[in-house]
Every structure is written in structure tokens, then in C-alpha cells.
PDB file of N, CA and C in Angstrom:
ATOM      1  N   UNK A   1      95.453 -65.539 -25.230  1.00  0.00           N
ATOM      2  CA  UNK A   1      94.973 -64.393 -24.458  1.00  0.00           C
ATOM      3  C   UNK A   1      93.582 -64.689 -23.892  1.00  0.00           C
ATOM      4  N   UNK A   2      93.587 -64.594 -22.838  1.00  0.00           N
ATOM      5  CA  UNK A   2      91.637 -64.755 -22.129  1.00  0.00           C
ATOM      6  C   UNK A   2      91.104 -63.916 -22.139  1.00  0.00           C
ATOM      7  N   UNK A   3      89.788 -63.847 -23.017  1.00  0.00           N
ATOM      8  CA  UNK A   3      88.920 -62.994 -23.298  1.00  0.00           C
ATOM      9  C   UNK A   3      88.407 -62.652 -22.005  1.00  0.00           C
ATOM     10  N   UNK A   4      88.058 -61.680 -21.828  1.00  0.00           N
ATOM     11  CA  UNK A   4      87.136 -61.084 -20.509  1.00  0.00           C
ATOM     12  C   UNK A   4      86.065 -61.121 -20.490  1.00  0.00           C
ATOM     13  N   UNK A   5      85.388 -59.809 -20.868  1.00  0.00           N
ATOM     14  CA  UNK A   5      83.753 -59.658 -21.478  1.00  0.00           C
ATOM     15  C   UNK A   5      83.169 -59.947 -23.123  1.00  0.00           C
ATOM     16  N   UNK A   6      82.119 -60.261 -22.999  1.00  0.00           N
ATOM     17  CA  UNK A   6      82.022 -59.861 -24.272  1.00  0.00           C
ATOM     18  C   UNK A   6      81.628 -58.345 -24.895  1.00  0.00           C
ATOM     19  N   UNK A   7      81.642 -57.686 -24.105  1.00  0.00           N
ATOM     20  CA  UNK A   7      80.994 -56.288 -24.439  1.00  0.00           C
ATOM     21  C   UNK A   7      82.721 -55.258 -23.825  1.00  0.00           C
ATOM     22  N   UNK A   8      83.192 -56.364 -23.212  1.00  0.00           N
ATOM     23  CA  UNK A   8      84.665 -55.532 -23.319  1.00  0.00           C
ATOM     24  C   UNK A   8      85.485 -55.282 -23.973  1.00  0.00           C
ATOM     25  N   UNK A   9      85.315 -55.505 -25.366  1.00  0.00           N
ATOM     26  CA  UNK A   9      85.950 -55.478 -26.238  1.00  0.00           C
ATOM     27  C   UNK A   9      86.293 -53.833 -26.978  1.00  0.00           C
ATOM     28  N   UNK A  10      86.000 -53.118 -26.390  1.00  0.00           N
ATOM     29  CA  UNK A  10      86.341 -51.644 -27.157  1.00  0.00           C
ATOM     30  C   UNK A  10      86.705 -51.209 -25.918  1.00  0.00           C
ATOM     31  N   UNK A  11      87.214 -51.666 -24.790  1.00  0.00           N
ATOM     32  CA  UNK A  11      88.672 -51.248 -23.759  1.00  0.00           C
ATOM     33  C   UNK A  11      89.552 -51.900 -24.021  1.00  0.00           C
ATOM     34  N   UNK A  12      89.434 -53.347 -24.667  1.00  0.00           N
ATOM     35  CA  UNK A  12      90.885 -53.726 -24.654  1.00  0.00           C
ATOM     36  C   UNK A  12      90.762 -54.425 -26.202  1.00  0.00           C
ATOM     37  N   UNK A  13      91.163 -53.881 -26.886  1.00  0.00           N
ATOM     38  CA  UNK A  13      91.078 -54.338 -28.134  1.00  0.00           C
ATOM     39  C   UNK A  13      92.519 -55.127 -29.027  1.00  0.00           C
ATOM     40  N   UNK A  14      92.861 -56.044 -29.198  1.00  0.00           N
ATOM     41  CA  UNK A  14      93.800 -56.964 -29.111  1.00  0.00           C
ATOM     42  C   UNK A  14      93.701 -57.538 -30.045  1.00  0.00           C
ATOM     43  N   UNK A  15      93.532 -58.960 -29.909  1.00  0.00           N
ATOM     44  CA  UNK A  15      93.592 -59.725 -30.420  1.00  0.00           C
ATOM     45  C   UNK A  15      92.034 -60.713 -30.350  1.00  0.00           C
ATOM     46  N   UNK A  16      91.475 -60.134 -29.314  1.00  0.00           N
ATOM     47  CA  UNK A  16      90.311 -60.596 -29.097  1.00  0.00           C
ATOM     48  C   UNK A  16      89.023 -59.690 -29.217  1.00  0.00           C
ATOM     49  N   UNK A  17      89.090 -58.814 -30.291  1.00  0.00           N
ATOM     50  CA  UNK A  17      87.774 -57.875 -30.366  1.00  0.00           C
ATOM     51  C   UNK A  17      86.591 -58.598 -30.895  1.00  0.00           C
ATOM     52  N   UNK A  18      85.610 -58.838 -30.108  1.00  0.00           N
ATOM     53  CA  UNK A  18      84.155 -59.315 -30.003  1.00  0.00           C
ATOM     54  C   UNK A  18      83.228 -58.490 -28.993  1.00  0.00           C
ATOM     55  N   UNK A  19      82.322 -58.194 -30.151  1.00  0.00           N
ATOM     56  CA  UNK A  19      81.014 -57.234 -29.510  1.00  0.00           C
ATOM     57  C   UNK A  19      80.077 -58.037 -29.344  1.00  0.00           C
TER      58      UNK A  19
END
């Protein structure tokens, strides 16, 4: 999965949640 933002993580919360 490709991470987006790093501060995007509490819109798309998956498999890749990083704040």
C-alpha cells in the first residue's frame, strides 16, 4: 500500500497509520 502523508494518517487509516 503507498503511504501518502505523513500526517495523513487519521483519514486513511489502514495498514499504514503513522503520525
Amino acid at each position: 500500500m503507498p503511504r501518502k502523508k505523513l500526517n495523513d494518517g487519521t483519514n486513511s487509516k489502514s495498514n499504514f497509520t503513522e503520525y
